[in-house]
PDB file of N, CA and C in Angstrom:
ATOM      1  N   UNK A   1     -24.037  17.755 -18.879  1.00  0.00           N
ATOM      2  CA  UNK A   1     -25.229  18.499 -19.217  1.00  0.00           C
ATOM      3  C   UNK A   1     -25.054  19.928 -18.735  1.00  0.00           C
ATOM      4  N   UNK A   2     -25.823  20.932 -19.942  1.00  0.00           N
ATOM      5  CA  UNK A   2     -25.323  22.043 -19.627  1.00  0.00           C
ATOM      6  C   UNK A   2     -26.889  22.789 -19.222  1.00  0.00           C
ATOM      7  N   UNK A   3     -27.386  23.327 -17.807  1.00  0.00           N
ATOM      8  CA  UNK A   3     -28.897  23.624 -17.720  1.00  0.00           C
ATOM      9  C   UNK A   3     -28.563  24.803 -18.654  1.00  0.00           C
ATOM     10  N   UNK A   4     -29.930  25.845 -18.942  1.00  0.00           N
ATOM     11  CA  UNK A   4     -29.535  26.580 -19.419  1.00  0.00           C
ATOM     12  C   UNK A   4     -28.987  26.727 -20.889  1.00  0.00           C
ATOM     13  N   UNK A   5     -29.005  25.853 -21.127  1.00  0.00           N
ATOM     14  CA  UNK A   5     -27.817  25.790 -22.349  1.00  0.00           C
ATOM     15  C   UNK A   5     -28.430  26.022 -23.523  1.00  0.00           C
ATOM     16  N   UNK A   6     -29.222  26.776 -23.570  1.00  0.00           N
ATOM     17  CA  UNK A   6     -29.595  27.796 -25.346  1.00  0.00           C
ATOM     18  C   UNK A   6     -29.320  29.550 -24.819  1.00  0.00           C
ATOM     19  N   UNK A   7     -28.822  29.440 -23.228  1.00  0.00           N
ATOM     20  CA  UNK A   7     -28.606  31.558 -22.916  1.00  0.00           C
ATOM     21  C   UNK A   7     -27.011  31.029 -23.442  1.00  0.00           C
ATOM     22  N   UNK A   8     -26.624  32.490 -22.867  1.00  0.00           N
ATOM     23  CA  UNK A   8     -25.726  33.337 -23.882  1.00  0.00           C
ATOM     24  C   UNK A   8     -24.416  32.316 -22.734  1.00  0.00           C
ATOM     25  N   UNK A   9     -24.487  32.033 -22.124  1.00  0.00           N
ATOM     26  CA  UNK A   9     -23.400  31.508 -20.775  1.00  0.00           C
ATOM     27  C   UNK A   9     -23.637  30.315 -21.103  1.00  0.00           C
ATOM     28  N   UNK A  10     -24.766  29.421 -20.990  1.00  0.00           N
ATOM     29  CA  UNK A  10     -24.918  28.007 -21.319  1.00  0.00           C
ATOM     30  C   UNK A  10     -24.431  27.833 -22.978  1.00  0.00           C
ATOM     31  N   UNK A  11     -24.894  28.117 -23.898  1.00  0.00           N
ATOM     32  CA  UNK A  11     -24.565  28.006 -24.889  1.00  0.00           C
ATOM     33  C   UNK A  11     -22.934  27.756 -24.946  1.00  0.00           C
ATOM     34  N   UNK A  12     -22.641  29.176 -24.483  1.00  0.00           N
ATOM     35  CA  UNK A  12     -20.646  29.184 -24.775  1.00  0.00           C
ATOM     36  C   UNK A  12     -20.295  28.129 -24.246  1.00  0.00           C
ATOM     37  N   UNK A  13     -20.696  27.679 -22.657  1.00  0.00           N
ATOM     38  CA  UNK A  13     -20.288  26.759 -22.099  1.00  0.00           C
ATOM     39  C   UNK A  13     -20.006  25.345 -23.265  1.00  0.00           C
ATOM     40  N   UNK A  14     -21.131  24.672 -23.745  1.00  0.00           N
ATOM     41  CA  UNK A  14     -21.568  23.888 -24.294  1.00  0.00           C
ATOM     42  C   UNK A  14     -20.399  24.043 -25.599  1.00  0.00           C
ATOM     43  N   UNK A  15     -20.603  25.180 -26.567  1.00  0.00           N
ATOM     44  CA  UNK A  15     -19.921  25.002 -27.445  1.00  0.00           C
ATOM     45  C   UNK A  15     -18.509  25.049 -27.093  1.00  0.00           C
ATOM     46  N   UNK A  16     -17.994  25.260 -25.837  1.00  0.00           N
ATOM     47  CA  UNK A  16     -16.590  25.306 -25.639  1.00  0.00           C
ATOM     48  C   UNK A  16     -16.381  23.561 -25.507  1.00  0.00           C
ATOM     49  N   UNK A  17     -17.219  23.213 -24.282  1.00  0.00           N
ATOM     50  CA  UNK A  17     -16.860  21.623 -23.929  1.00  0.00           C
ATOM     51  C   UNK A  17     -16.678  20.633 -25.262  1.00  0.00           C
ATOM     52  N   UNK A  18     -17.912  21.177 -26.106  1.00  0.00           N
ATOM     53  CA  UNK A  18     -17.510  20.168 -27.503  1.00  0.00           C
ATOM     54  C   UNK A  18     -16.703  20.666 -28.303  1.00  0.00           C
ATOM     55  N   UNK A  19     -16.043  21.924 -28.448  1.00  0.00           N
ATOM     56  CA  UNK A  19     -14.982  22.119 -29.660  1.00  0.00           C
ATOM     57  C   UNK A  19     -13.769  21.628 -28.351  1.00  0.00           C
ATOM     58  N   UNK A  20     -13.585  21.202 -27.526  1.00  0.00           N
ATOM     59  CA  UNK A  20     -12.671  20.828 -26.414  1.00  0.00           C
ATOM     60  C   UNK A  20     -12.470  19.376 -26.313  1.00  0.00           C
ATOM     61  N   UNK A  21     -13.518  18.913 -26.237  1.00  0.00           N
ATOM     62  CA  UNK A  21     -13.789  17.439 -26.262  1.00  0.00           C
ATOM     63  C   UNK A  21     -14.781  16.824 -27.119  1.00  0.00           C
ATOM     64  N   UNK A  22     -14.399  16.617 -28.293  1.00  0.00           N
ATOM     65  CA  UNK A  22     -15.190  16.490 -29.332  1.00  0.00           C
ATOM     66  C   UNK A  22     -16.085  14.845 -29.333  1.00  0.00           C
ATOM     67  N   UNK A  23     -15.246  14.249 -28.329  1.00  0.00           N
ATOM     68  CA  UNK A  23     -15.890  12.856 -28.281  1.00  0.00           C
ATOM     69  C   UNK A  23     -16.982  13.046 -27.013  1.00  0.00           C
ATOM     70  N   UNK A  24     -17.054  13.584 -26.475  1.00  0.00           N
ATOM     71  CA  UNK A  24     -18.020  14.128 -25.011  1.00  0.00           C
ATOM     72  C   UNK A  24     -19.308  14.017 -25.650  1.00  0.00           C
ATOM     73  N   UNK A  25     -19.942  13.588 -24.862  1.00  0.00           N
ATOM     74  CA  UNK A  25     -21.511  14.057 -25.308  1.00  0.00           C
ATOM     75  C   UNK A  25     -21.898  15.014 -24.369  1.00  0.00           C
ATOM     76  N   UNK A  26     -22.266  16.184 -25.058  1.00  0.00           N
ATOM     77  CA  UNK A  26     -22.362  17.294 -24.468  1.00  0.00           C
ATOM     78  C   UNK A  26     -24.131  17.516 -24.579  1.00  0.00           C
ATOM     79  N   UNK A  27     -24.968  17.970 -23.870  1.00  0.00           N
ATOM     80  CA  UNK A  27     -26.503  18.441 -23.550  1.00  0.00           C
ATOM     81  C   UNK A  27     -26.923  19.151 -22.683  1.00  0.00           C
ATOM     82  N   UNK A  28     -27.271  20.391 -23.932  1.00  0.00           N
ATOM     83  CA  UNK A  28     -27.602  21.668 -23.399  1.00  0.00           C
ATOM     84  C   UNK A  28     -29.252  21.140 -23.141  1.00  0.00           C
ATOM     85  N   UNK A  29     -29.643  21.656 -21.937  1.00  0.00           N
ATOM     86  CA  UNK A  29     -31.047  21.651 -21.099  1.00  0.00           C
ATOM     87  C   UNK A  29     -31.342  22.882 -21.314  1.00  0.00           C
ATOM     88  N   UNK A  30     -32.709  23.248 -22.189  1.00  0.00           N
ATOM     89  CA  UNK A  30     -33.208  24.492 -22.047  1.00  0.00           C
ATOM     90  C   UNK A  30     -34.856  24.982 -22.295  1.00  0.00           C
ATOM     91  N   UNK A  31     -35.284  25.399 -21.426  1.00  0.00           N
ATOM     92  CA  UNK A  31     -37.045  26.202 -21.258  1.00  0.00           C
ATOM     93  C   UNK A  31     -37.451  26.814 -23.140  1.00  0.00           C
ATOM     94  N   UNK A  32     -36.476  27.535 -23.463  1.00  0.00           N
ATOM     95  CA  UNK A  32     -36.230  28.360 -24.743  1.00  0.00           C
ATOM     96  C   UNK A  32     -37.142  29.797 -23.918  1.00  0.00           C
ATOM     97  N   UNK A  33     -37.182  29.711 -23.046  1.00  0.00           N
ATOM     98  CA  UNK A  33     -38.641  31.419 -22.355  1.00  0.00           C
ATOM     99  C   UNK A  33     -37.703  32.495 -22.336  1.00  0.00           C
ATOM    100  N   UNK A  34     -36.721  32.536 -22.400  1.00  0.00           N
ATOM    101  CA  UNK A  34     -36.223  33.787 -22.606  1.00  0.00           C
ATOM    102  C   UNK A  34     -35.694  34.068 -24.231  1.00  0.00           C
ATOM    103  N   UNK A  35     -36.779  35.232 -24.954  1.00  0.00           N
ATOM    104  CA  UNK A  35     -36.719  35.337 -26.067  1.00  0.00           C
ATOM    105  C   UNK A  35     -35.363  35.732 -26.980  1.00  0.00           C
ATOM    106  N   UNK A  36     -35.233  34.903 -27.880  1.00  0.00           N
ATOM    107  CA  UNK A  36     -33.738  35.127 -28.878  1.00  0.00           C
ATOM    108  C   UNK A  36     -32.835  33.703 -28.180  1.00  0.00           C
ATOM    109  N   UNK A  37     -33.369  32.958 -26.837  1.00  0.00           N
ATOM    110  CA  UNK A  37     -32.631  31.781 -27.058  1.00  0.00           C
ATOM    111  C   UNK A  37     -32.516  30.495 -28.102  1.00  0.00           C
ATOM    112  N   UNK A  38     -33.768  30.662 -28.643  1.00  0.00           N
ATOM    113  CA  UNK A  38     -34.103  29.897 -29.730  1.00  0.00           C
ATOM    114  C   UNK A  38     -33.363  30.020 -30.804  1.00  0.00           C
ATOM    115  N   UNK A  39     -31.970  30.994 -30.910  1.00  0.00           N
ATOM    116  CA  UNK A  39     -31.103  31.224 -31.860  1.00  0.00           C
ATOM    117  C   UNK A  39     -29.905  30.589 -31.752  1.00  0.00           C
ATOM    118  N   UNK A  40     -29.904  30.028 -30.642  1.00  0.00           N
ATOM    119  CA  UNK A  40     -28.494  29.545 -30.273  1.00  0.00           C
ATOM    120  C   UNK A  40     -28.518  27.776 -30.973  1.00  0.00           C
ATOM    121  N   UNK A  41     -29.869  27.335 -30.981  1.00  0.00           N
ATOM    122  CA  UNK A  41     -30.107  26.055 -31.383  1.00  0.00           C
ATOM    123  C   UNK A  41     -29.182  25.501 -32.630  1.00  0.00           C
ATOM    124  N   UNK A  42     -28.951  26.180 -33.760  1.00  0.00           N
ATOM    125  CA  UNK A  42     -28.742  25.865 -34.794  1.00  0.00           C
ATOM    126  C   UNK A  42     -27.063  25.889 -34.221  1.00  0.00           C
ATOM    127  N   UNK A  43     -26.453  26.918 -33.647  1.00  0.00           N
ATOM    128  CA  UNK A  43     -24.859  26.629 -33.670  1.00  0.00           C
ATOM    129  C   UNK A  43     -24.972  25.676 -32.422  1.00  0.00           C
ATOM    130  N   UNK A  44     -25.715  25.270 -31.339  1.00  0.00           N
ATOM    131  CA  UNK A  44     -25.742  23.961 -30.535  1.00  0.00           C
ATOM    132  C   UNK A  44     -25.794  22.583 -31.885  1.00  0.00           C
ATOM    133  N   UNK A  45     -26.674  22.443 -32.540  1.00  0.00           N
ATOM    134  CA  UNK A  45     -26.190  21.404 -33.364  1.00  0.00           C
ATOM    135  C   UNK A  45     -25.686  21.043 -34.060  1.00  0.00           C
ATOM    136  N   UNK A  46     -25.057  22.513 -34.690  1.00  0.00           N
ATOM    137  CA  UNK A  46     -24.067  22.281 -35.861  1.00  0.00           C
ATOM    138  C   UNK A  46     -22.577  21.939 -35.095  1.00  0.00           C
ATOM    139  N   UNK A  47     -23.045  22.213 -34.025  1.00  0.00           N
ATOM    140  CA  UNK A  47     -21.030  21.609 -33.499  1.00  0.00           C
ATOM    141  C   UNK A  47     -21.395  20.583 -32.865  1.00  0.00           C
ATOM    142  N   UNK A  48     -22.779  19.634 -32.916  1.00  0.00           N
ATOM    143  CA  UNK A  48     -22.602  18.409 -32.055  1.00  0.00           C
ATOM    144  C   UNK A  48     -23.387  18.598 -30.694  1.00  0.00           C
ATOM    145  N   UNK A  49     -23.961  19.718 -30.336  1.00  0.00           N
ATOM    146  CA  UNK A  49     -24.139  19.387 -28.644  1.00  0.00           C
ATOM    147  C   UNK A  49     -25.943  19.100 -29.449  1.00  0.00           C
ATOM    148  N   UNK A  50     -26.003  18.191 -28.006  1.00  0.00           N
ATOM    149  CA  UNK A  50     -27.489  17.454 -27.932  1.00  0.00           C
ATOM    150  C   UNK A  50     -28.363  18.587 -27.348  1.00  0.00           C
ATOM    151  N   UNK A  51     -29.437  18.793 -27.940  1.00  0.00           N
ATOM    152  CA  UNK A  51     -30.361  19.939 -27.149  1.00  0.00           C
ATOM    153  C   UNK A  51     -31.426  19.330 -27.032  1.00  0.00           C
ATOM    154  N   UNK A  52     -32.209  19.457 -25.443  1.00  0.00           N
ATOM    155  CA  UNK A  52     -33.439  19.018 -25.058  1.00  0.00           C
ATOM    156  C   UNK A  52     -33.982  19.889 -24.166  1.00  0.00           C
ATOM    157  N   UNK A  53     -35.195  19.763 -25.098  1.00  0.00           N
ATOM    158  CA  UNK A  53     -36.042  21.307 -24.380  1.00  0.00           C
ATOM    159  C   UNK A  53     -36.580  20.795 -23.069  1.00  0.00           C
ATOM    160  N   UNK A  54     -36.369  21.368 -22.359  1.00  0.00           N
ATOM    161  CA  UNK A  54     -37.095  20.907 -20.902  1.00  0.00           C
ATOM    162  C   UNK A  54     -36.739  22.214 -19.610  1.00  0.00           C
ATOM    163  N   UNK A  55     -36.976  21.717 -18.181  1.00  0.00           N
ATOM    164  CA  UNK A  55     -36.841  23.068 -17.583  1.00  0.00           C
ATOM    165  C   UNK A  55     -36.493  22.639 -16.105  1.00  0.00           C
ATOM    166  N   UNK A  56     -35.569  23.509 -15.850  1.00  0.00           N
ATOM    167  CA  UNK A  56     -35.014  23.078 -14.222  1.00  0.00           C
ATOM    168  C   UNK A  56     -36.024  23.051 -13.659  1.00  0.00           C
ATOM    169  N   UNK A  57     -37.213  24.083 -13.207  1.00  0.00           N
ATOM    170  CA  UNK A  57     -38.454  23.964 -12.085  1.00  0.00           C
ATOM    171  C   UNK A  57     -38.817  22.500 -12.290  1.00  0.00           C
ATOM    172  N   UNK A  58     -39.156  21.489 -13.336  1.00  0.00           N
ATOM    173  CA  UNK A  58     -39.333  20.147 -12.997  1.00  0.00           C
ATOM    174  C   UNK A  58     -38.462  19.630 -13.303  1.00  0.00           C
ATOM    175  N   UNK A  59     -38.104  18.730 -11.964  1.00  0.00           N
ATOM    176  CA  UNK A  59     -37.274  17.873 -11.546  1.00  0.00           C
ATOM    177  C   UNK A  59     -37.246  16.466 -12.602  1.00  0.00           C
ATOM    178  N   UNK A  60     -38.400  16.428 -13.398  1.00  0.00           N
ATOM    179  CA  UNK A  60     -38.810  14.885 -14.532  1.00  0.00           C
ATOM    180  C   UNK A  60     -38.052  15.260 -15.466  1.00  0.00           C
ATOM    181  N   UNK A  61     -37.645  16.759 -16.009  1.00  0.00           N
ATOM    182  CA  UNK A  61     -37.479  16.786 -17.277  1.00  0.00           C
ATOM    183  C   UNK A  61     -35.561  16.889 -17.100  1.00  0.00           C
ATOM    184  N   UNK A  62     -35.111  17.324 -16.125  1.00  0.00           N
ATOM    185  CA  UNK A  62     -33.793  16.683 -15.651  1.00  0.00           C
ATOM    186  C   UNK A  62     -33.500  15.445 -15.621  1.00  0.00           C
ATOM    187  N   UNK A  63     -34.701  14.357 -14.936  1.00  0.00           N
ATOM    188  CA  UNK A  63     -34.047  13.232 -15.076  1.00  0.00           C
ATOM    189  C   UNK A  63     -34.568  12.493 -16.033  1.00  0.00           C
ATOM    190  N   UNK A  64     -35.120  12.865 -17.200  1.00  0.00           N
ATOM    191  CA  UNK A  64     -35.311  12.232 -18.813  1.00  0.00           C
ATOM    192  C   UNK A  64     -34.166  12.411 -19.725  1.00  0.00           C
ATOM    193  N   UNK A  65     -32.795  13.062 -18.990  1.00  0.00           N
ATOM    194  CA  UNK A  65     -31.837  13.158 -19.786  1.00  0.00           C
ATOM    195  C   UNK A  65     -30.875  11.884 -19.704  1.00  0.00           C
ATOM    196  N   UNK A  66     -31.092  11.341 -17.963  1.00  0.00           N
ATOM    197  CA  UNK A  66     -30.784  10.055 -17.516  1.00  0.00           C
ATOM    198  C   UNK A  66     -29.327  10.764 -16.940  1.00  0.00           C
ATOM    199  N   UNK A  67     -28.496   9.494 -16.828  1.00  0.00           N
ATOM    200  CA  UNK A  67     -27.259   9.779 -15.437  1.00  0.00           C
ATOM    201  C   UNK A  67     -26.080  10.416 -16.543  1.00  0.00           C
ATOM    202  N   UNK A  68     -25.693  11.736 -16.011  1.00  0.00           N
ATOM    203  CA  UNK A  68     -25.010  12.616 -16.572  1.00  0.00           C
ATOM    204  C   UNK A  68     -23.442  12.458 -15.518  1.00  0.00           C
ATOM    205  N   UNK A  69     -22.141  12.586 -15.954  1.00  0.00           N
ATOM    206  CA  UNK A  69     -20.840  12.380 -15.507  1.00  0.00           C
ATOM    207  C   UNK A  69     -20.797  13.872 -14.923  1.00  0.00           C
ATOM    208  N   UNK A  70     -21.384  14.871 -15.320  1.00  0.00           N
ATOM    209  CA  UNK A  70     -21.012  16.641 -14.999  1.00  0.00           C
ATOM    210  C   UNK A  70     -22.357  17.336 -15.374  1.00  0.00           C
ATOM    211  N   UNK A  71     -23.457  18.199 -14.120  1.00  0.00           N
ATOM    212  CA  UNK A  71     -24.098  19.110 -14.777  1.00  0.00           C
ATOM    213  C   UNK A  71     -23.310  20.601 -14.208  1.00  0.00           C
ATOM    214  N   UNK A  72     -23.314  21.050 -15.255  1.00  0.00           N
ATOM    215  CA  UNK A  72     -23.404  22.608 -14.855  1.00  0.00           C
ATOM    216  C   UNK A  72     -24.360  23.607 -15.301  1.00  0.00           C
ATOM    217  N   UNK A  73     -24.492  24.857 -13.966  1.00  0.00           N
ATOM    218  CA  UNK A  73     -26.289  24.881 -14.294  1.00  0.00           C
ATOM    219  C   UNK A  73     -25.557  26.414 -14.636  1.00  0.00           C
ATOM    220  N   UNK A  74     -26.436  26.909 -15.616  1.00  0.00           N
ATOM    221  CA  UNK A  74     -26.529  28.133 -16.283  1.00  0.00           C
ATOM    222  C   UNK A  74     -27.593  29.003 -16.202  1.00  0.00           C
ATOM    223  N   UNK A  75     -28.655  27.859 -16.157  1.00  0.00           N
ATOM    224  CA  UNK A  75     -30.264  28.209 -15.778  1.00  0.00           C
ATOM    225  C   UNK A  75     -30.688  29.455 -15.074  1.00  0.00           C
ATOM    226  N   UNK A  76     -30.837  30.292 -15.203  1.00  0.00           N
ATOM    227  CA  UNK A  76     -31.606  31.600 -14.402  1.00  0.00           C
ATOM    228  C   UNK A  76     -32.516  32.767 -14.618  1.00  0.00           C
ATOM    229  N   UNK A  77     -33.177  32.905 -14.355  1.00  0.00           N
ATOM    230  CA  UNK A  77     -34.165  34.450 -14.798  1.00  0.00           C
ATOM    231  C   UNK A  77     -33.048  35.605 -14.012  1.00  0.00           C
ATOM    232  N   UNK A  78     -32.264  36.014 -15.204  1.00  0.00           N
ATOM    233  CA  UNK A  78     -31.450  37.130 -15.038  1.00  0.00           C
ATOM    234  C   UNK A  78     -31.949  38.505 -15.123  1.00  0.00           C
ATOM    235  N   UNK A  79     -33.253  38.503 -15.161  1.00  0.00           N
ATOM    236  CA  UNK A  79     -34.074  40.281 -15.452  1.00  0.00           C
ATOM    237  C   UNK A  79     -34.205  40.605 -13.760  1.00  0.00           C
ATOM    238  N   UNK A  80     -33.451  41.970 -13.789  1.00  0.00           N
ATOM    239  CA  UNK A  80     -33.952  42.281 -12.298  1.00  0.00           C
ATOM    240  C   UNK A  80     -35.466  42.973 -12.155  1.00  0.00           C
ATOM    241  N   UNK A  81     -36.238  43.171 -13.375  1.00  0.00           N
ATOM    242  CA  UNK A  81     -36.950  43.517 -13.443  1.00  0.00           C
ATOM    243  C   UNK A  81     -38.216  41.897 -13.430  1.00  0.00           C
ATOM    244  N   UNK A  82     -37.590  40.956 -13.377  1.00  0.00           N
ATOM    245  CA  UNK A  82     -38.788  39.565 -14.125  1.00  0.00           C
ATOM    246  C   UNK A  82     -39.621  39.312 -12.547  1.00  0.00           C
ATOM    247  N   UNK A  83     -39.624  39.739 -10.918  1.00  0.00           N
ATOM    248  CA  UNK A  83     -40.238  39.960 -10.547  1.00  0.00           C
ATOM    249  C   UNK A  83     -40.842  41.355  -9.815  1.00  0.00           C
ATOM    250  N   UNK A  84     -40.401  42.301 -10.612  1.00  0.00           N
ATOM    251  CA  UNK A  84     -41.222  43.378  -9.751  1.00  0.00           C
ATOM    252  C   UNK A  84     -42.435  43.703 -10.273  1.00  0.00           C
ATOM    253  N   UNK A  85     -43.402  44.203  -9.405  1.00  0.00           N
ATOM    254  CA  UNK A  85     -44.088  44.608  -9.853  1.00  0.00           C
ATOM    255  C   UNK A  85     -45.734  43.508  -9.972  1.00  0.00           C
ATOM    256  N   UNK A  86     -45.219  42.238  -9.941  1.00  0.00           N
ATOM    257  CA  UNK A  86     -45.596  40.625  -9.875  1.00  0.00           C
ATOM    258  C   UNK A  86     -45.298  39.991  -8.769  1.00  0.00           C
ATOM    259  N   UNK A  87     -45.939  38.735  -8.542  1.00  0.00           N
ATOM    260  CA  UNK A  87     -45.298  37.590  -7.784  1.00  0.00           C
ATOM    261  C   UNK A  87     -43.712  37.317  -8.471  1.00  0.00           C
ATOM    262  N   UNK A  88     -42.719  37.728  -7.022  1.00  0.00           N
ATOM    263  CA  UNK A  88     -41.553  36.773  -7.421  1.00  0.00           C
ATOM    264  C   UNK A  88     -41.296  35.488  -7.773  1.00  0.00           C
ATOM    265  N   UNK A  89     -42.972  34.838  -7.557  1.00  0.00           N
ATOM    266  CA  UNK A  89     -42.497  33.394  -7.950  1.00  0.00           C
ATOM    267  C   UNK A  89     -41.680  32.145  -8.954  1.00  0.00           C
ATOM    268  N   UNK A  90     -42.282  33.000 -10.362  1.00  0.00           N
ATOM    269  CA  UNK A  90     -41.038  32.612 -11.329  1.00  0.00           C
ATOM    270  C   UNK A  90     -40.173  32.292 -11.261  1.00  0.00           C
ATOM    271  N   UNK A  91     -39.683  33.463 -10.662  1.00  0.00           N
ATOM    272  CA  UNK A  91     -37.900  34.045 -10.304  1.00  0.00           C
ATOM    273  C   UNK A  91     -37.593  33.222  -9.204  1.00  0.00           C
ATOM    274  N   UNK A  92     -37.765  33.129  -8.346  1.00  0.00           N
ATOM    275  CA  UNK A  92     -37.943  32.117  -7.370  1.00  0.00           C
ATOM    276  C   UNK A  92     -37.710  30.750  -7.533  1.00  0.00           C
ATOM    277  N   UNK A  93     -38.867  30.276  -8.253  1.00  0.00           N
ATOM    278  CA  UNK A  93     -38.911  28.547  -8.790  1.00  0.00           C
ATOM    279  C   UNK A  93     -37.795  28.340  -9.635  1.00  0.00           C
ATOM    280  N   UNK A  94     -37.077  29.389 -10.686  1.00  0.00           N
ATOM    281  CA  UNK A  94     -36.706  28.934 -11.365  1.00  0.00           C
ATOM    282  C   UNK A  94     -34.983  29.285 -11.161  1.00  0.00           C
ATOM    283  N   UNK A  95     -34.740  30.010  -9.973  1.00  0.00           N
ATOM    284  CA  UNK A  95     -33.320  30.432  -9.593  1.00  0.00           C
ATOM    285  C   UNK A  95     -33.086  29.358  -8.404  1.00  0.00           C
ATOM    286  N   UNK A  96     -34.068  29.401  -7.886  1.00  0.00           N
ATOM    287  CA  UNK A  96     -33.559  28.346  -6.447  1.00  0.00           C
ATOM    288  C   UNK A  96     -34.175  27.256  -6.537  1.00  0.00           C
ATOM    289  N   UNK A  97     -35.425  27.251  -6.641  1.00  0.00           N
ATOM    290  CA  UNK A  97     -35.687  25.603  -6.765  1.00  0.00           C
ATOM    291  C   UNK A  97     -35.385  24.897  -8.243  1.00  0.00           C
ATOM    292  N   UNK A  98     -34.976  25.466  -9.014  1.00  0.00           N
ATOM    293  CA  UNK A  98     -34.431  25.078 -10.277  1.00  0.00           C
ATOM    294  C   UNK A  98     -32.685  24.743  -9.972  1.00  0.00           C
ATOM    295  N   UNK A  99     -32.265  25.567  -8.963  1.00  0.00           N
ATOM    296  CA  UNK A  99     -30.974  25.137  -8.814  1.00  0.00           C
ATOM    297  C   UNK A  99     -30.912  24.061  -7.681  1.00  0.00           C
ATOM    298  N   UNK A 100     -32.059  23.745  -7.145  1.00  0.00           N
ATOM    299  CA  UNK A 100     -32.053  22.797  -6.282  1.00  0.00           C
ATOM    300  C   UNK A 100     -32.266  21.469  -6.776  1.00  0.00           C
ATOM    301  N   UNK A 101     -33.179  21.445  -7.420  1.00  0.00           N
ATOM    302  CA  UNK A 101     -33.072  19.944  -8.527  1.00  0.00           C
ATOM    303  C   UNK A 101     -32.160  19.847  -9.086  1.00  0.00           C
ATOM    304  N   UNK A 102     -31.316  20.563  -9.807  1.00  0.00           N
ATOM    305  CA  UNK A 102     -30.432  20.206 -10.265  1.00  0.00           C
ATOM    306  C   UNK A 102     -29.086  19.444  -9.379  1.00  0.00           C
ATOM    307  N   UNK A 103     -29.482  19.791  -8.347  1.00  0.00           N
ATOM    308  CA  UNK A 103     -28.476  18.913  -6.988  1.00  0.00           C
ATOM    309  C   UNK A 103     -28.824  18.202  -6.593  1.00  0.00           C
ATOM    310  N   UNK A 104     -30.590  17.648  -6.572  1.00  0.00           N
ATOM    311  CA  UNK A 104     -30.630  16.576  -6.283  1.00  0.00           C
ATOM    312  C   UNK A 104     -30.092  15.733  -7.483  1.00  0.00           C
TER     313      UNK A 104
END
C-alpha cells in the first residue's frame, strides 16, 4: 500500500511497483484534498493499482484496506504555507500523526 498515492510521489511510486510487478496488488491510499490529485486516478487504474479513498489522520480507514506485506507512506501536507497564518493543526495531524498510524 502506497499512503498518499493519488500526489505526484505516491502515484509514481505505485505506478512504478505495478509496471515492476505486475502480479502485486498494489493500493494507492488517498484523502484526494490536495487539488489536481484527483487526476492521477485514471492512470492509477488504467495500469492496475487499486485506489481507496481514505486518510492517514484515521487510523479505521488504514485498517479497511486489511493486512498489507509493504506500506510506504507518501502522505503529507507539503505547503509551507498550509499552516501559517492558521492553526498548524492539519499539518500536524496529517504529517505526524498520519505518519504515526501508519506504523502502528
Amino acid at each position: 500500500m502506497v499512503t498518499g498515492g493519488a500526489g505526484f510521489v505516491g502515484s509514481s511510486i505505485s505506478l512504478f511497483l505495478k509496471r515492476n510487478r505486475p502480479n502485486a496488488r498494489v493500493i494507492a491510499l488517498d484523502n484526494l484534498k490536495r487539488r489536481g490529485s484527483e487526476l492521477s486516478l485514471a492512470r492509477l487504474h488504467d495500469a492496475g493499482v487499486e485506489f481507496v479513498h481514505g486518510d492517514v489522520r484515521e487510523f479505521s480507514d488504514i485498517e479497511q484496506v486489511g493486512p498489507v506485506d509493504w506500506l510506504i507512506e507518501c502522505s503529507a501536507e507539503p505547503s509551507v504555507q498550509a499552516g501559517y497564518g492558521q492553526s498548524p493543526a492539519y499539518v500536524t495531524n496529517t504529517n505526524l500523526n498520519g505518519a504515526i498510524n501508519c506504523l502502528e
